[in-house]
N, C-alpha and C. Protein backbone atom coordinates (compact mmCIF):
# COMPACT_ATOMS: atom_id res chain seq x y z
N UNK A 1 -83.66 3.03 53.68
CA UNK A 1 -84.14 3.09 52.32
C UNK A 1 -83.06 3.72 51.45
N UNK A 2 -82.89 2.69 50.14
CA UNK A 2 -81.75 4.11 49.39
C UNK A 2 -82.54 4.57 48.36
N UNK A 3 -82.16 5.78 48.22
CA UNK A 3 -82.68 7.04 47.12
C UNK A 3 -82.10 6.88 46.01
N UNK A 4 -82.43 6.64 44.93
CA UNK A 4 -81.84 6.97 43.51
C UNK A 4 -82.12 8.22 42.80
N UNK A 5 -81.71 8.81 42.04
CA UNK A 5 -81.80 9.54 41.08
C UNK A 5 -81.59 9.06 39.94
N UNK A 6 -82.57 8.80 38.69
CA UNK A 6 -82.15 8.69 37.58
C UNK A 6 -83.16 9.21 36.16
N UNK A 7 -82.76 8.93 35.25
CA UNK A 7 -83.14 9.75 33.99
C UNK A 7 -84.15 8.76 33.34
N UNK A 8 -84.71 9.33 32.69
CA UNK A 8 -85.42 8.14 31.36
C UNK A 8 -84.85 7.43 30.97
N UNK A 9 -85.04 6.11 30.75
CA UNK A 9 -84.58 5.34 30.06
C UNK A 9 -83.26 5.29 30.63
N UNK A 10 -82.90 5.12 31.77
CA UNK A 10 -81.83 5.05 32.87
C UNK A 10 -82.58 3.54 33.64
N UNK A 11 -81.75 2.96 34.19
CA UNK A 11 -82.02 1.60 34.59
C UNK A 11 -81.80 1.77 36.10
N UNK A 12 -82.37 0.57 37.38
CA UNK A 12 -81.84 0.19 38.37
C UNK A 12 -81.20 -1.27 38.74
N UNK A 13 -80.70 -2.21 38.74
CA UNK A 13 -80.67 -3.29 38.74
C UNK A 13 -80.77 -3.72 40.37
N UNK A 14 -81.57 -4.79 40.37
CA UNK A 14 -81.89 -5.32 41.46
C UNK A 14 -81.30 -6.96 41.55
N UNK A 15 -80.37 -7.10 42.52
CA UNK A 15 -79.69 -8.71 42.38
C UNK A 15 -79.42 -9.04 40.45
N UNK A 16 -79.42 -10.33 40.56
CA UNK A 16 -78.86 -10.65 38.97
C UNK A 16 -79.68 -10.59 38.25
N UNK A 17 -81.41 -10.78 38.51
CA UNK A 17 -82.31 -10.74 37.38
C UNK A 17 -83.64 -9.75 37.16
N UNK A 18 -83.22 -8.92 38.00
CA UNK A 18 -84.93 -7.60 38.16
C UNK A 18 -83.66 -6.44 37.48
N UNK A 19 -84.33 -5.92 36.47
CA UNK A 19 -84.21 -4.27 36.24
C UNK A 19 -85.55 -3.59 36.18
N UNK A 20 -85.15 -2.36 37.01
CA UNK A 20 -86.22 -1.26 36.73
C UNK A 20 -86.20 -0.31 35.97
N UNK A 21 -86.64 0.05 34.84
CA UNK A 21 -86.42 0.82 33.95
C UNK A 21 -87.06 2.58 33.80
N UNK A 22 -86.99 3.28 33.90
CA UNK A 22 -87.29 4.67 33.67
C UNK A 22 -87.73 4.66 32.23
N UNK A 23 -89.02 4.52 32.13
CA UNK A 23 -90.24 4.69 30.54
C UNK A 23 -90.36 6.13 30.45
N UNK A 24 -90.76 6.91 31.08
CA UNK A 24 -91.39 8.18 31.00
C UNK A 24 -91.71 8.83 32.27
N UNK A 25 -91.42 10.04 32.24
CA UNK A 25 -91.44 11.37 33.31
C UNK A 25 -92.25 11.80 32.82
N UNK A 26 -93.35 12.21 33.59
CA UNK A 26 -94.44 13.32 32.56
C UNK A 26 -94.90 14.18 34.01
N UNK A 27 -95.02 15.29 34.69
CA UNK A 27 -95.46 16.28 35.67
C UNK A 27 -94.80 15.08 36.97
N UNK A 28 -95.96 15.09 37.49
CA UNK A 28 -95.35 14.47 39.06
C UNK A 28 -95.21 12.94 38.99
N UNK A 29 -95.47 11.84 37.67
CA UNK A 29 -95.82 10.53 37.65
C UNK A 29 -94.71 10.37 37.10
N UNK A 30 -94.08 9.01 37.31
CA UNK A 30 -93.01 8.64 36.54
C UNK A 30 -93.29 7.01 36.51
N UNK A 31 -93.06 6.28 35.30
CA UNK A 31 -93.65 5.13 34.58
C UNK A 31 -92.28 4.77 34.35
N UNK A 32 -92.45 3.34 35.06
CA UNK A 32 -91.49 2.29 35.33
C UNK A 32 -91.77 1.09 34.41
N UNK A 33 -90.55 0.51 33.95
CA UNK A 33 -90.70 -1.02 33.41
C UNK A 33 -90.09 -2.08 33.94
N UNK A 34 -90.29 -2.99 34.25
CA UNK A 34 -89.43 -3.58 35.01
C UNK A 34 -89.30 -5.15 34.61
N UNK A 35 -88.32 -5.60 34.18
CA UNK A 35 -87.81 -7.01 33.61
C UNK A 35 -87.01 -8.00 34.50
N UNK A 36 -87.88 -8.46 34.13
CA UNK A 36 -87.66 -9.79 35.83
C UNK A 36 -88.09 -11.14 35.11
N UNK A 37 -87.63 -12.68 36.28
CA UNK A 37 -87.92 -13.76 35.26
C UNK A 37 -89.60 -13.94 35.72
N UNK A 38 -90.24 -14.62 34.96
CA UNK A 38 -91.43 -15.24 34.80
C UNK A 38 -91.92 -15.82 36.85
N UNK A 39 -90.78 -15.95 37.07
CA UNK A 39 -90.99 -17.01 38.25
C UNK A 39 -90.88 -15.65 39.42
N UNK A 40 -90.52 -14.82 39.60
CA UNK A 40 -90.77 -13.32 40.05
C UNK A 40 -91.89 -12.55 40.16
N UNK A 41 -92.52 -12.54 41.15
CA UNK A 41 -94.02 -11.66 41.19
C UNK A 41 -93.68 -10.64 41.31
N UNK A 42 -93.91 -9.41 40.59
CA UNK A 42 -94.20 -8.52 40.37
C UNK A 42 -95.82 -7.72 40.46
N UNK A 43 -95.94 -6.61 41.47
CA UNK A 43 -97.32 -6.01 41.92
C UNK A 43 -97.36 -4.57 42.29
N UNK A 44 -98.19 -3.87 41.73
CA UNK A 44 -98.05 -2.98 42.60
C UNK A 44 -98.20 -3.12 44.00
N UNK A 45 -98.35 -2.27 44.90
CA UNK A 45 -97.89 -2.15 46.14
C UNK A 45 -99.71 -2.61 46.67
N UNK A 46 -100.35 -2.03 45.97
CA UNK A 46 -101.94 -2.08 46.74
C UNK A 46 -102.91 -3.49 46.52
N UNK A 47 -101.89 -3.98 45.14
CA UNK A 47 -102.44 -5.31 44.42
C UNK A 47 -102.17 -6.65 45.75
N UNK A 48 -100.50 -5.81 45.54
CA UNK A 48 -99.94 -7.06 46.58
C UNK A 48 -100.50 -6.82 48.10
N UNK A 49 -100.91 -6.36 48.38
CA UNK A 49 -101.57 -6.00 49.38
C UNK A 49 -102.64 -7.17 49.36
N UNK A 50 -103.99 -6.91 48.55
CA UNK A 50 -104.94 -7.39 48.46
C UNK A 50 -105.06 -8.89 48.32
N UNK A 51 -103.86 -9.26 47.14
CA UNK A 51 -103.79 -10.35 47.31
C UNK A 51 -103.32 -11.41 48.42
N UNK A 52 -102.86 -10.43 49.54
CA UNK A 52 -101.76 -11.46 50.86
C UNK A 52 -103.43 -11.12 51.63
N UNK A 53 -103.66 -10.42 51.76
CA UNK A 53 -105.60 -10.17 52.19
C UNK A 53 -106.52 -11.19 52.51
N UNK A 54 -106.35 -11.66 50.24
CA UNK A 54 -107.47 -12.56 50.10
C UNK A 54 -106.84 -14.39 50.57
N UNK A 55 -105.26 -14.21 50.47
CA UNK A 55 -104.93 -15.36 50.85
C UNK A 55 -105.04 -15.85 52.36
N UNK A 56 -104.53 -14.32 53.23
CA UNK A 56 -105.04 -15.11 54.82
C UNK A 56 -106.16 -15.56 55.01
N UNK A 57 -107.59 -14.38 54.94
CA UNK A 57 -108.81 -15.19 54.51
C UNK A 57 -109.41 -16.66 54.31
N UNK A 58 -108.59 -16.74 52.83
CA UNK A 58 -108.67 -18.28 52.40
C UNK A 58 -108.12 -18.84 53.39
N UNK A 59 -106.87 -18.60 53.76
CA UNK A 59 -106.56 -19.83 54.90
C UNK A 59 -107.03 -19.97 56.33
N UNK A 60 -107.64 -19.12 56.67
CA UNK A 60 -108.67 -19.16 57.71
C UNK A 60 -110.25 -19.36 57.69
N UNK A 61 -110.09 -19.69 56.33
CA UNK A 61 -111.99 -19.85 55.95
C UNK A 61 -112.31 -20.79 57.31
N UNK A 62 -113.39 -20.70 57.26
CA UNK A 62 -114.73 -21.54 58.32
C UNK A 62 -115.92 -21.47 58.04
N UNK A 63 -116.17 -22.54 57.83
CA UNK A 63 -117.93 -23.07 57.16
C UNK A 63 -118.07 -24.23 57.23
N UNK A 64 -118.58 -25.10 56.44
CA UNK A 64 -118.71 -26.77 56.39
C UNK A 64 -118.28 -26.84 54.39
N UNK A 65 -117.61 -27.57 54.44
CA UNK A 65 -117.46 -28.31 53.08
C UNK A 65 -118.59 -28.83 52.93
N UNK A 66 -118.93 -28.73 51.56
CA UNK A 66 -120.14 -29.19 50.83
C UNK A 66 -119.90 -30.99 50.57
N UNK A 67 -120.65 -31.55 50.91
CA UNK A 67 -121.01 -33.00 50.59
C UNK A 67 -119.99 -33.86 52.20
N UNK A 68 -119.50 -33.32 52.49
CA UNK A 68 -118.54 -33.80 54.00
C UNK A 68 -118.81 -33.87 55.16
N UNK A 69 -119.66 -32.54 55.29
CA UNK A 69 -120.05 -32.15 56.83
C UNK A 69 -118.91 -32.13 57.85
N UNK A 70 -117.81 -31.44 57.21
CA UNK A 70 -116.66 -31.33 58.06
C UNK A 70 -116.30 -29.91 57.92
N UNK A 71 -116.16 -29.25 59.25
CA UNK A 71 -115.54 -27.78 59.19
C UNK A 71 -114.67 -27.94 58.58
N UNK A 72 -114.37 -26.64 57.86
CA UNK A 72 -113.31 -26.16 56.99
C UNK A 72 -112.79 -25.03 57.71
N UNK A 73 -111.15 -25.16 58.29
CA UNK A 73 -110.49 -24.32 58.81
C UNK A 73 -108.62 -24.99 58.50
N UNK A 74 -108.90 -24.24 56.86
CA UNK A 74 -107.61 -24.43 56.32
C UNK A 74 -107.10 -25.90 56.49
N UNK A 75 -105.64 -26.10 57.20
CA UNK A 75 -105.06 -26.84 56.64
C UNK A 75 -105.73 -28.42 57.72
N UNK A 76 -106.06 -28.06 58.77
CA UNK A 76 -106.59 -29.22 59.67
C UNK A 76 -107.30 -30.12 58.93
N UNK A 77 -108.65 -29.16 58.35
CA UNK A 77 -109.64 -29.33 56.86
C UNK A 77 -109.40 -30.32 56.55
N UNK A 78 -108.26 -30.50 55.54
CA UNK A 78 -107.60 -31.11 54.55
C UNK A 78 -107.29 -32.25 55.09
N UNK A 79 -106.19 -32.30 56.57
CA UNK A 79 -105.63 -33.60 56.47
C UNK A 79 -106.90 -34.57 57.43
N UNK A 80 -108.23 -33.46 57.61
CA UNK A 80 -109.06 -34.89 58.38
C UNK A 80 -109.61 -35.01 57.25
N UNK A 81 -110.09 -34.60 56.00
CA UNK A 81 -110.40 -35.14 54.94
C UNK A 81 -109.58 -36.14 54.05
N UNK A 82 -109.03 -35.94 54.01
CA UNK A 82 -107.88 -37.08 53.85
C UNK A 82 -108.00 -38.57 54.16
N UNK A 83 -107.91 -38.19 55.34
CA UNK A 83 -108.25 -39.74 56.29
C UNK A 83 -109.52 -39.86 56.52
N UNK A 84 -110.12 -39.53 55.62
CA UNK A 84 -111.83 -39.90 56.15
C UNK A 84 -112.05 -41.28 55.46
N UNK A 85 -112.72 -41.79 56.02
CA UNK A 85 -113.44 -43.37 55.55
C UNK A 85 -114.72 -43.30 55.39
N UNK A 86 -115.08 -44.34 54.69
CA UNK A 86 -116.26 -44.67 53.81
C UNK A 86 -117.31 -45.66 54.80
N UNK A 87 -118.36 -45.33 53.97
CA UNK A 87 -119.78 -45.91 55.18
C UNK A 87 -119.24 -47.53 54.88
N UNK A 88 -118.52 -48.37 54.47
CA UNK A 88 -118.08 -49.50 54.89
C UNK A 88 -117.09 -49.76 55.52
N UNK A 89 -116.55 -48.47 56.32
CA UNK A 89 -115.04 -48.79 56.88
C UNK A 89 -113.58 -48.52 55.78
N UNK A 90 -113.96 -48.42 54.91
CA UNK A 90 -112.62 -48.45 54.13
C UNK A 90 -112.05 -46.95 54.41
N UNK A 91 -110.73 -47.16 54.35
CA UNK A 91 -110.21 -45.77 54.54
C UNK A 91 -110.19 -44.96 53.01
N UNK A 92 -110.87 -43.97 52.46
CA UNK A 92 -110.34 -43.45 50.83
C UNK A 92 -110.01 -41.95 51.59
N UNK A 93 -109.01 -41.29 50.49
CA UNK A 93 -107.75 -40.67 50.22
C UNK A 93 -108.75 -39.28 49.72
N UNK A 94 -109.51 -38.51 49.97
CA UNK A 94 -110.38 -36.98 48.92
C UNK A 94 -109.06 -36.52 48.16
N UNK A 95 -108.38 -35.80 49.17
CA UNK A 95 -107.00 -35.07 48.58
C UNK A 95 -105.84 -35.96 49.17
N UNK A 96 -105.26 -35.60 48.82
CA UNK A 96 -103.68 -36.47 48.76
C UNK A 96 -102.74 -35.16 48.69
């Protein structure tokens, strides 16, 4: 891990497009800004947490899809829905 030291309104630069900025020191909290492009997720630490959480979850769901009657277990899910055919034999496409 490297340690910095820096001041208010003192910067860190991270690769060519993240800076972290020093906003305010106030007792033991210190308030960061940080400028990064649009296409860069940015989280706190407990957010991003939650969100990698709710995504394994999702990709391990298991139940039945509504109107299909086909387990739902992520990506398998999908590609036998896909190839499912119609009460005359025709092959139709749900997701693509």
């Amino acid at each position: 891990m490297l340690v910095l030291t820096r001041q208010r309104d003192e910067r860190i630069v991270i690769g060519d497009d993240v800076e972290i900025v020093v906003v305010d020191i106030r007792g033991d909290k210190v308030r960061l800004g940080v400028v990064a492009p649009h296409t860069v997720s940015v989280h706190r630490k407990e957010i991003y947490e939650a969100i990698r959480r709710e995504n394994q979850d999702a990709s391990g769901m298991q139940g039945e899809l509504p109107g299909f009657n086909l387990p739902a277990q992520g990506s398998d899910a999908v590609r036998r829905l896909a190839n499912r055919r119609n009460d005359s034999g025709e092959e139709r496409r749900e997701i693509a």
